[in-house]
Protein backbone atom coordinates (compact mmCIF):
# COMPACT_ATOMS: atom_id res chain seq x y z
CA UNK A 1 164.33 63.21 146.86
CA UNK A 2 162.17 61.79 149.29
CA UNK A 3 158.56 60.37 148.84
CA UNK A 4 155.57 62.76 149.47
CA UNK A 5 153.46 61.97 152.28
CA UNK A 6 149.62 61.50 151.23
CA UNK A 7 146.93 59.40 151.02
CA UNK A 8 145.56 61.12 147.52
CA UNK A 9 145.91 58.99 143.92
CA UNK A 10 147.29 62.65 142.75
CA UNK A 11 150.29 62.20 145.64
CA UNK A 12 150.49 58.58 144.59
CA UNK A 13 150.90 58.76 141.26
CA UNK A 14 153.75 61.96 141.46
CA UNK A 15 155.62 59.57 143.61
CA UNK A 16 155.40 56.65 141.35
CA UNK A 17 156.30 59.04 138.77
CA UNK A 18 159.47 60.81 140.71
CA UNK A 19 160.73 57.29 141.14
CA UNK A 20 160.37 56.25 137.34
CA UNK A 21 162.54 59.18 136.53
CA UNK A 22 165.08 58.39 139.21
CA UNK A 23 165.54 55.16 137.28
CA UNK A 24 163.71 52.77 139.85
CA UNK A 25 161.69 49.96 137.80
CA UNK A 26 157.83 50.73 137.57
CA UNK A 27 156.96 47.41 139.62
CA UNK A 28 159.28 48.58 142.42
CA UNK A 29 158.21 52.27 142.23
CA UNK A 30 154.32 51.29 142.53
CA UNK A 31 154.96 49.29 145.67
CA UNK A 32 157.18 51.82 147.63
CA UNK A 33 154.00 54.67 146.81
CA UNK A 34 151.31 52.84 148.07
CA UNK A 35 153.64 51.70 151.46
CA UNK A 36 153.92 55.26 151.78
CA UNK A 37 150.67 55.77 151.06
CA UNK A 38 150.06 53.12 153.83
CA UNK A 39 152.07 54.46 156.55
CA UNK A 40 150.43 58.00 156.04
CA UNK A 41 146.82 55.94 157.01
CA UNK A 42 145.55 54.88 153.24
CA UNK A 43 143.49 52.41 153.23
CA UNK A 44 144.95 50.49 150.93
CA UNK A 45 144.98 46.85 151.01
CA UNK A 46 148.05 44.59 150.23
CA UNK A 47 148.32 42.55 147.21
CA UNK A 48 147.18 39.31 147.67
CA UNK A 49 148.63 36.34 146.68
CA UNK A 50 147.14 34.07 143.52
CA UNK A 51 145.19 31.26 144.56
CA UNK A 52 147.18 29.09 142.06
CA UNK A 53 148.35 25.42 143.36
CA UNK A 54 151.75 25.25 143.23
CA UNK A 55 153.66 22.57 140.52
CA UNK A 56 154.91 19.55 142.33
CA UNK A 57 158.21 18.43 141.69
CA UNK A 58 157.82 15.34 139.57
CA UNK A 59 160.97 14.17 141.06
């Protein structure tokens, strides 16, 4: 079944639950919501990455 289009946490959070029962991992279920979210004008902004240094290679 398609995603509901919505800006709303309710809408959010039935798609993020639709998706769980489909069988889609929670991780990947959370991100497709809020893009929907997104493209129906949320103002939600995207996850940003850690500020972590990366390990150099010791070799």
């Amino acid at each position: 079944m398609p995603l509901k289009k919505g800006t709303s946490r309710k809408v959010i959070g039935q798609n993020i639950k639709e998706m769980e029962a489909s069988g889609h991992p929670k991780k990947v279920a959370i991100a497709a919501s809020l893009n929907e979210a997104r493209k129906s004008g949320a103002k939600i902004p995207k996850k940003k990455k850690s500020s972590k240094p990366k390990k150099k290679n010791p070799y």
